[in-house]
ModelCIF file with pLDDT and N, C-alpha, C, O atoms, coordinates in Angstrom:
data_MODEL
#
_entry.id   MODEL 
#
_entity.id                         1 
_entity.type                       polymer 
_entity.pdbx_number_of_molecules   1 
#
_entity_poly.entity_id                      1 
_entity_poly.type                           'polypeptide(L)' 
_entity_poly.nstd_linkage                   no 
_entity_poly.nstd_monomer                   no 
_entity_poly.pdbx_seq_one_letter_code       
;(UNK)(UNK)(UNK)(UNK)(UNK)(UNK)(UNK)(UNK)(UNK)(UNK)(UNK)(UNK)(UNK)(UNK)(UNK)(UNK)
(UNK)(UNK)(UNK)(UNK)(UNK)(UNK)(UNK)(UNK)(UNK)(UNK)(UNK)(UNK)(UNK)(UNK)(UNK)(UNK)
(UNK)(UNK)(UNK)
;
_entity_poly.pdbx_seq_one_letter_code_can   XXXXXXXXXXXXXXXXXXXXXXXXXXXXXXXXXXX 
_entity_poly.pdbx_strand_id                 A 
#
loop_
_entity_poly_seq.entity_id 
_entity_poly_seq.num 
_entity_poly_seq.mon_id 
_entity_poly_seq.hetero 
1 1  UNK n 
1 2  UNK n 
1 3  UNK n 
1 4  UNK n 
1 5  UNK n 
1 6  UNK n 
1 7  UNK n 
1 8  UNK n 
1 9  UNK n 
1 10 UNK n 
1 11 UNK n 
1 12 UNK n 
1 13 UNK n 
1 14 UNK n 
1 15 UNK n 
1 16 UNK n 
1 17 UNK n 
1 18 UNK n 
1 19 UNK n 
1 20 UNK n 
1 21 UNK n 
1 22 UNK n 
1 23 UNK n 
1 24 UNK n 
1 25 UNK n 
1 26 UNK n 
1 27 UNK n 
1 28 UNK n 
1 29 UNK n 
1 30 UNK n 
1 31 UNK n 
1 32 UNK n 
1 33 UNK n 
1 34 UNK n 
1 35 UNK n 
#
_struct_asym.id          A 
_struct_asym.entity_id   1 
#
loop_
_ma_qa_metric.id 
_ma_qa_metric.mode 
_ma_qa_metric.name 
_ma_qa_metric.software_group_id 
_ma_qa_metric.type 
1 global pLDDT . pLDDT 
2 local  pLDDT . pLDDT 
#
_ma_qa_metric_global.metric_id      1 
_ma_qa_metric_global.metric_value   90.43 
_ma_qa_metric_global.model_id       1 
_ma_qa_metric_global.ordinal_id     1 
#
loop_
_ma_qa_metric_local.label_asym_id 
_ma_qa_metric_local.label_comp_id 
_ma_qa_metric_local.label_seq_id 
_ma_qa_metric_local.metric_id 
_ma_qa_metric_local.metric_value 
_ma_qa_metric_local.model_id 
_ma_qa_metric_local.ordinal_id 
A UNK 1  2 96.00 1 1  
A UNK 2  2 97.00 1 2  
A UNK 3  2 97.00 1 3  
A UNK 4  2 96.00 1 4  
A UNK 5  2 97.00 1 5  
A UNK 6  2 96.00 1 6  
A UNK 7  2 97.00 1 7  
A UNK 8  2 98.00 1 8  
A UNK 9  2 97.00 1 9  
A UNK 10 2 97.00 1 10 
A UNK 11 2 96.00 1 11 
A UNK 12 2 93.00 1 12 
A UNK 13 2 90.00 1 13 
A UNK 14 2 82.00 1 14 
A UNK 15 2 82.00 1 15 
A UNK 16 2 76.00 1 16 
A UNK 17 2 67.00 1 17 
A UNK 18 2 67.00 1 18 
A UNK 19 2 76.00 1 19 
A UNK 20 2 78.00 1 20 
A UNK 21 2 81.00 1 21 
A UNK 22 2 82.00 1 22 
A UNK 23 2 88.00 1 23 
A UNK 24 2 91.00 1 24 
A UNK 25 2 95.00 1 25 
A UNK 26 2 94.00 1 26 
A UNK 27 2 93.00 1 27 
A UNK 28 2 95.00 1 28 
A UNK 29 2 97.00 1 29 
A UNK 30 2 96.00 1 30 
A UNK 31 2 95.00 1 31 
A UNK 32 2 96.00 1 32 
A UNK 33 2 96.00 1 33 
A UNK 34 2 95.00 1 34 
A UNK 35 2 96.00 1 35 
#
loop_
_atom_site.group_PDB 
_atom_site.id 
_atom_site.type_symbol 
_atom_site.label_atom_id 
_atom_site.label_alt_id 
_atom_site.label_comp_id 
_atom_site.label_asym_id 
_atom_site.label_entity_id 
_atom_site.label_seq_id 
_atom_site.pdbx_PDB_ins_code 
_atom_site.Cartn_x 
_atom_site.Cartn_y 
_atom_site.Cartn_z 
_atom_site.occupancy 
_atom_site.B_iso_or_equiv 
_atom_site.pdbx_formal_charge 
_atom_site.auth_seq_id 
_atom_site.auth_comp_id 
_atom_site.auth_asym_id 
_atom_site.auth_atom_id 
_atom_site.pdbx_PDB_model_num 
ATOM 1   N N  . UNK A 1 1  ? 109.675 146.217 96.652  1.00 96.00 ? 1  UNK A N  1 
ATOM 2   C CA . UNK A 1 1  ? 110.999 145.928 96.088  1.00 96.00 ? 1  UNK A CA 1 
ATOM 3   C C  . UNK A 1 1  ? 111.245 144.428 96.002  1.00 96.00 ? 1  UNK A C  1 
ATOM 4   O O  . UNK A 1 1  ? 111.888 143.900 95.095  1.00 96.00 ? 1  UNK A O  1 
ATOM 5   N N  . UNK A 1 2  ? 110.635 143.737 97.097  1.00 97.00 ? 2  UNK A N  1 
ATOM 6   C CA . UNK A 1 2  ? 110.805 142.299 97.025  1.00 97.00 ? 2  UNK A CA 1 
ATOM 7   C C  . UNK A 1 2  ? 109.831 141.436 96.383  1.00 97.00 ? 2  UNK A C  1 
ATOM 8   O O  . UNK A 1 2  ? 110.196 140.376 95.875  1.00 97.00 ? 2  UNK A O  1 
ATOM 9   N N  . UNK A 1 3  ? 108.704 141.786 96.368  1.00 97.00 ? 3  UNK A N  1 
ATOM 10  C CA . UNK A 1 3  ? 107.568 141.297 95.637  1.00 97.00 ? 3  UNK A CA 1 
ATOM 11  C C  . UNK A 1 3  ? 107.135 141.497 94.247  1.00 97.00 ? 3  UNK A C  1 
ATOM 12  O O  . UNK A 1 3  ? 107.101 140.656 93.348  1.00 97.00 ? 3  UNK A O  1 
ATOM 13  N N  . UNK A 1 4  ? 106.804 142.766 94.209  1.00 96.00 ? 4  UNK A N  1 
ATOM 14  C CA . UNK A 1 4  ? 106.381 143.925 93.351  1.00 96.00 ? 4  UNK A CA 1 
ATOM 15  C C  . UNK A 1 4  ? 105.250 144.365 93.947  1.00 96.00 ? 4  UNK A C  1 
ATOM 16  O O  . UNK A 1 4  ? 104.987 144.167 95.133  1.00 96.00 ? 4  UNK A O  1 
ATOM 17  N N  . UNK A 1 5  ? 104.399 145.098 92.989  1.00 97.00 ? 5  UNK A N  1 
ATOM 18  C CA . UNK A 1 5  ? 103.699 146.133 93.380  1.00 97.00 ? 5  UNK A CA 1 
ATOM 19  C C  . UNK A 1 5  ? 102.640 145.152 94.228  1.00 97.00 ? 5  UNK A C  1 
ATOM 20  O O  . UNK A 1 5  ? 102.241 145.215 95.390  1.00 97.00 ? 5  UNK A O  1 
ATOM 21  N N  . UNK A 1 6  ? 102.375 144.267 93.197  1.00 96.00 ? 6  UNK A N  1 
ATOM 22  C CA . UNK A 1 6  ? 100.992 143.254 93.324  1.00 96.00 ? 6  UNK A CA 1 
ATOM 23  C C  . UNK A 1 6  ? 100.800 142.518 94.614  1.00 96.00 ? 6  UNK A C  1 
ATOM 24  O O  . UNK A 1 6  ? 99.743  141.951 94.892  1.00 96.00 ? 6  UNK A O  1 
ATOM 25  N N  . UNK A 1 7  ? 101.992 142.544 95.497  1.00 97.00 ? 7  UNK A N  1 
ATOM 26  C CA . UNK A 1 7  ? 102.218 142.263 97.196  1.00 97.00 ? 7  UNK A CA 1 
ATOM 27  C C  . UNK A 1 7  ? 101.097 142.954 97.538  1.00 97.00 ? 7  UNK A C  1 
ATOM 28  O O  . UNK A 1 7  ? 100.431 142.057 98.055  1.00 97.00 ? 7  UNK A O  1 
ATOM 29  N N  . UNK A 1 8  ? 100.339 144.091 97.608  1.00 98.00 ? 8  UNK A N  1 
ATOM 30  C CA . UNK A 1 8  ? 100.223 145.402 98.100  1.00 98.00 ? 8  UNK A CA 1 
ATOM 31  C C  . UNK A 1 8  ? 98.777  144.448 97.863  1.00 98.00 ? 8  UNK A C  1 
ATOM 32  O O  . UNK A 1 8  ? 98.670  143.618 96.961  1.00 98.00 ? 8  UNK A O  1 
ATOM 33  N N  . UNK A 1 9  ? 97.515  144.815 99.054  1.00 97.00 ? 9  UNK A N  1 
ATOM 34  C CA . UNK A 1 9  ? 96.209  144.796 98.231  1.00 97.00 ? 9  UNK A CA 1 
ATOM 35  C C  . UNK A 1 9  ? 95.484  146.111 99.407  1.00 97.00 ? 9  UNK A C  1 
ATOM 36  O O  . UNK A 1 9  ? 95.794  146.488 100.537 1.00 97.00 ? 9  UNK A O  1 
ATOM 37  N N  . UNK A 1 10 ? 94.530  146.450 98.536  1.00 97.00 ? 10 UNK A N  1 
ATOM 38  C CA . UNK A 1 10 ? 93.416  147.140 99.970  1.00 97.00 ? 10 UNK A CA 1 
ATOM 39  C C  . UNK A 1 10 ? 92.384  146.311 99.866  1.00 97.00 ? 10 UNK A C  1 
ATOM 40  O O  . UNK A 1 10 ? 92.156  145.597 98.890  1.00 97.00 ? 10 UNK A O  1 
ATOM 41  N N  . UNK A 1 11 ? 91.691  146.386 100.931 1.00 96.00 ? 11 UNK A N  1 
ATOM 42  C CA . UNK A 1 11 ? 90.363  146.258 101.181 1.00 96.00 ? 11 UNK A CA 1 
ATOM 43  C C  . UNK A 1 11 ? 89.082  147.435 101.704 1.00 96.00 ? 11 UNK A C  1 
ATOM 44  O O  . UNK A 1 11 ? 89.011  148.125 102.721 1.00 96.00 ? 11 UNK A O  1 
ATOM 45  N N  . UNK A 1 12 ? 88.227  147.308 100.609 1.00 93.00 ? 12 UNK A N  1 
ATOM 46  C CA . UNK A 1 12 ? 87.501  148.946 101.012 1.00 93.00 ? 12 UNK A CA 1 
ATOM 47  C C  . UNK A 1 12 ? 86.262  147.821 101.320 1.00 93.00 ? 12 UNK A C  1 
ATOM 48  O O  . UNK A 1 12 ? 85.911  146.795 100.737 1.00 93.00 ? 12 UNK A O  1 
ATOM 49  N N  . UNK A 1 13 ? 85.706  148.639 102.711 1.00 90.00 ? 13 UNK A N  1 
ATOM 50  C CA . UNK A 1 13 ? 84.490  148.001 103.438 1.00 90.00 ? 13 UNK A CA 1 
ATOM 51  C C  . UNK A 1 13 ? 83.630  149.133 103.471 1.00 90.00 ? 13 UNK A C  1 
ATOM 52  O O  . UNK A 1 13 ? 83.905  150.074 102.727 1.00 90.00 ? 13 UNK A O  1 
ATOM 53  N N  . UNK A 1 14 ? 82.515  149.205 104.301 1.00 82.00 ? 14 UNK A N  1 
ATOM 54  C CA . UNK A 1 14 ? 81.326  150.007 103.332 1.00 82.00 ? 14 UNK A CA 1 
ATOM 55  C C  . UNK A 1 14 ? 81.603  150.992 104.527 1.00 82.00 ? 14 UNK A C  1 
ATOM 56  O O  . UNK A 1 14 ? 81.011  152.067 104.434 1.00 82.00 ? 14 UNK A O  1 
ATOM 57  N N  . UNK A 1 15 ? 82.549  150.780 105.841 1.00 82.00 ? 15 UNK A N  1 
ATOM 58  C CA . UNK A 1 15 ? 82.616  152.156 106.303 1.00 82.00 ? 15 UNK A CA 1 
ATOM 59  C C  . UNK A 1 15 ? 83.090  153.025 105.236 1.00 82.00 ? 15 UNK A C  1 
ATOM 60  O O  . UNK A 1 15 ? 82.551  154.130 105.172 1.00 82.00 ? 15 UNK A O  1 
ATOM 61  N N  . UNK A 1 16 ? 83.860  152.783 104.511 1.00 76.00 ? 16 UNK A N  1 
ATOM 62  C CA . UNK A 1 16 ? 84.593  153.986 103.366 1.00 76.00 ? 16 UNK A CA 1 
ATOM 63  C C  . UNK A 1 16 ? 83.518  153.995 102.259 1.00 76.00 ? 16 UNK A C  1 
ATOM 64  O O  . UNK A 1 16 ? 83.823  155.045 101.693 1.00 76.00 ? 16 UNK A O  1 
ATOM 65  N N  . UNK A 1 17 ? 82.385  153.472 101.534 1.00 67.00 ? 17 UNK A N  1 
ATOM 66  C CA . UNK A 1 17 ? 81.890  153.253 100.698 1.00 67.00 ? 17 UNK A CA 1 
ATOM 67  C C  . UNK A 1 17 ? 80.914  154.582 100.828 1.00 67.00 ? 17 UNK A C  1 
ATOM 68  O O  . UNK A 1 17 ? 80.533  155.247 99.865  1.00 67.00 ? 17 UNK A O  1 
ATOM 69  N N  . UNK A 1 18 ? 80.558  154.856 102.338 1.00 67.00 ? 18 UNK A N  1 
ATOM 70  C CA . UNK A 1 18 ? 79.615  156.473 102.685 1.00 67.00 ? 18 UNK A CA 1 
ATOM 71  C C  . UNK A 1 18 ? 80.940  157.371 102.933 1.00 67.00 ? 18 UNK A C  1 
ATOM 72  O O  . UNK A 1 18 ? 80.885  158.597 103.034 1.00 67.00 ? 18 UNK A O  1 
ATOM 73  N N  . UNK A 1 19 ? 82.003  156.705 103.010 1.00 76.00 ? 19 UNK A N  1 
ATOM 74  C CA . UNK A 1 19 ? 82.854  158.787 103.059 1.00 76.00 ? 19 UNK A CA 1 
ATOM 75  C C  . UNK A 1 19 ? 83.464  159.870 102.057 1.00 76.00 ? 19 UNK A C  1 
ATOM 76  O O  . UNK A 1 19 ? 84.491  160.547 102.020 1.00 76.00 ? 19 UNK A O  1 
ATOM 77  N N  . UNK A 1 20 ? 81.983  159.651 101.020 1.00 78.00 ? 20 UNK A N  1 
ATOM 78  C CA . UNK A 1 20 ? 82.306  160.307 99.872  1.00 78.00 ? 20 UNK A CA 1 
ATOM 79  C C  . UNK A 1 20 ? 82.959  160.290 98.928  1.00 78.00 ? 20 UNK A C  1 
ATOM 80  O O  . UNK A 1 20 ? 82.549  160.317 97.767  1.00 78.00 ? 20 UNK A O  1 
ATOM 81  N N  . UNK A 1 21 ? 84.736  160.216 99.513  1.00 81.00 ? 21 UNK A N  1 
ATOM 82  C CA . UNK A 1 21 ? 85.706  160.325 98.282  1.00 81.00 ? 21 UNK A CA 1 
ATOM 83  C C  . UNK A 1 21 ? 86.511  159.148 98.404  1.00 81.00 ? 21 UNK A C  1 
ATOM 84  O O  . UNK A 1 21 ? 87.218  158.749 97.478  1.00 81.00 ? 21 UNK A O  1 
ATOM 85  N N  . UNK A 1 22 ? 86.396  158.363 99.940  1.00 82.00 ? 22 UNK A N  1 
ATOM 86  C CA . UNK A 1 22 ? 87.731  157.411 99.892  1.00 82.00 ? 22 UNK A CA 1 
ATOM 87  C C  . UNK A 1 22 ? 86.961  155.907 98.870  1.00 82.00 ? 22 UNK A C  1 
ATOM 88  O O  . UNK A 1 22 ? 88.119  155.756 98.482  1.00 82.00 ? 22 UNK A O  1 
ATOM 89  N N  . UNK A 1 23 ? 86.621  155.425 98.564  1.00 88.00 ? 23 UNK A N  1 
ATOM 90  C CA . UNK A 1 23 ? 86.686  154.730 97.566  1.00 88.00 ? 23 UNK A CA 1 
ATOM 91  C C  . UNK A 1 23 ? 87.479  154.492 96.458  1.00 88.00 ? 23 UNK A C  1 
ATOM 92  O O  . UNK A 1 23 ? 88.131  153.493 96.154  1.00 88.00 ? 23 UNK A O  1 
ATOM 93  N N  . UNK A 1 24 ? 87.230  156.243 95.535  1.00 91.00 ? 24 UNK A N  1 
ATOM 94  C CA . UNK A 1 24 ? 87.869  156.943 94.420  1.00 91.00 ? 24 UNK A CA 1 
ATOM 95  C C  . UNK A 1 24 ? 88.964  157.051 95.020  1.00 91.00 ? 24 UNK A C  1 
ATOM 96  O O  . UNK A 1 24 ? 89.784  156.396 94.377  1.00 91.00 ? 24 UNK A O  1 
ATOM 97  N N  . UNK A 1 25 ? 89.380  157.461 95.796  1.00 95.00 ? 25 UNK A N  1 
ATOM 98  C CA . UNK A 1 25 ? 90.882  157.931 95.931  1.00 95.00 ? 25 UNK A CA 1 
ATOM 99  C C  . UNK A 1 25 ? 92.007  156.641 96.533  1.00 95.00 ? 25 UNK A C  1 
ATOM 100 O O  . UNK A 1 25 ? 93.229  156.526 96.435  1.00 95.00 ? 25 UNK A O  1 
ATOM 101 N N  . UNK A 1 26 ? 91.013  155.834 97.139  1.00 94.00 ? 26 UNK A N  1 
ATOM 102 C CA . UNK A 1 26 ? 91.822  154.182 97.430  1.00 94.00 ? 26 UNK A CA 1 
ATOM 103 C C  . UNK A 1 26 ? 92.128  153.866 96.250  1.00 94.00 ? 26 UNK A C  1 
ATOM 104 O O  . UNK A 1 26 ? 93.319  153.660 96.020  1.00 94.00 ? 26 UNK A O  1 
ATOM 105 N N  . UNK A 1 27 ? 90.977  153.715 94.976  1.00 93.00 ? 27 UNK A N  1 
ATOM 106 C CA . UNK A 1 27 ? 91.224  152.736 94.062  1.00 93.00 ? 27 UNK A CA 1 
ATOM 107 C C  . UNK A 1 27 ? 92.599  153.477 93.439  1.00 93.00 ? 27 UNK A C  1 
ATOM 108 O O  . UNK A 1 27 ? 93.691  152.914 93.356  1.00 93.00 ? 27 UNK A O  1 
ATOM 109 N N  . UNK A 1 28 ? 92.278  155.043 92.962  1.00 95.00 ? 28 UNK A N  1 
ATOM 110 C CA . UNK A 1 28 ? 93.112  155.245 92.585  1.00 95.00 ? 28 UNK A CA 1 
ATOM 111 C C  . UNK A 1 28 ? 95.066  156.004 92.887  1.00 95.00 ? 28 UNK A C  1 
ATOM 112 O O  . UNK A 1 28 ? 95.891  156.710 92.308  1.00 95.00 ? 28 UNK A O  1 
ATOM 113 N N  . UNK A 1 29 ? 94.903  155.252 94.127  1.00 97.00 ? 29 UNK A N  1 
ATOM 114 C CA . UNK A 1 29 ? 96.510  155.344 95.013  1.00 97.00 ? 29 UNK A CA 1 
ATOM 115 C C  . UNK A 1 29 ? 96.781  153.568 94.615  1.00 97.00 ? 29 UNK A C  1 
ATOM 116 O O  . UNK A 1 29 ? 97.731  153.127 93.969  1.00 97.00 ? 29 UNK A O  1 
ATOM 117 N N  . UNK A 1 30 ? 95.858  152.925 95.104  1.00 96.00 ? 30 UNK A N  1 
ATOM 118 C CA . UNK A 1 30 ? 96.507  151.374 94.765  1.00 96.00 ? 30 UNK A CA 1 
ATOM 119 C C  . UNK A 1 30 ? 96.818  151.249 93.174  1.00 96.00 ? 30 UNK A C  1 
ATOM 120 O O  . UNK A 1 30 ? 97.528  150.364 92.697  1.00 96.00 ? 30 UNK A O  1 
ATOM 121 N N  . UNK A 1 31 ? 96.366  151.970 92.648  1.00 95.00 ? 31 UNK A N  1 
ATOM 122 C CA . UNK A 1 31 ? 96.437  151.943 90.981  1.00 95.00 ? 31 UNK A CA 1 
ATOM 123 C C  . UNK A 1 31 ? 98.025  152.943 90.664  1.00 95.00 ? 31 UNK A C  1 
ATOM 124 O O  . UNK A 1 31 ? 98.844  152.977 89.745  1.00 95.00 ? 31 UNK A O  1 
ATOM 125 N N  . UNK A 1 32 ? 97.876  153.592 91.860  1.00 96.00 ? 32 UNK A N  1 
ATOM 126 C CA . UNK A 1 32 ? 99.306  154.522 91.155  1.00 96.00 ? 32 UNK A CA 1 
ATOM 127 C C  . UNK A 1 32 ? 100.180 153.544 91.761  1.00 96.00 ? 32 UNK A C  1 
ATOM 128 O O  . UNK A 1 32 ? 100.817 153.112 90.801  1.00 96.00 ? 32 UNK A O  1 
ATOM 129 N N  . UNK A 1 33 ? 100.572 152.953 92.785  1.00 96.00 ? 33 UNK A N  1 
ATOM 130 C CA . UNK A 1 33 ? 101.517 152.099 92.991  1.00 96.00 ? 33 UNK A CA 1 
ATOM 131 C C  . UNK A 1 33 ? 101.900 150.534 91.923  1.00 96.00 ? 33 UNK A C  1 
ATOM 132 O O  . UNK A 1 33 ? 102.832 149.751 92.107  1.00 96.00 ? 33 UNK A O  1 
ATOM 133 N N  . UNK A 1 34 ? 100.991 150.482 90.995  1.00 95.00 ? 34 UNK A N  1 
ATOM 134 C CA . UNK A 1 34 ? 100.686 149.803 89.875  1.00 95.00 ? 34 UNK A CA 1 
ATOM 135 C C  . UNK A 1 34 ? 100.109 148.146 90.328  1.00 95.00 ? 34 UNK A C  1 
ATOM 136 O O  . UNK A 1 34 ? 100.449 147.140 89.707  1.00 95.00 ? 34 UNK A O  1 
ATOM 137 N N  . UNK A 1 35 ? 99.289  148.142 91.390  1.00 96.00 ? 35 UNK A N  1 
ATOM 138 C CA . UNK A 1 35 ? 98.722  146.697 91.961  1.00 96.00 ? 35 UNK A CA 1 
ATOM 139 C C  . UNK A 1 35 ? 97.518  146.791 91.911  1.00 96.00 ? 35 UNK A C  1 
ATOM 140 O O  . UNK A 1 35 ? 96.810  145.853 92.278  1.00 96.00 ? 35 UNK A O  1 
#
């Protein structure tokens, strides 16, 4: 509300890069919040 979306970042490290789905599903939650 104070920033916008683009405040927001993740960082995906390669523990998540082997757990199959969280990659895909990080990129695309940070993408639904529009950052």
């Amino acid at each position: 509300d104070k920033h916008g979306p683009r405040a927001v970042a993740i960082y995906r490290g390669n523990g998540l890069s082997v757990s199959s789905n969280g990659n895909q599903v990080a990129q695309a939650w940070l993408a639904g919040i529009g950052s």
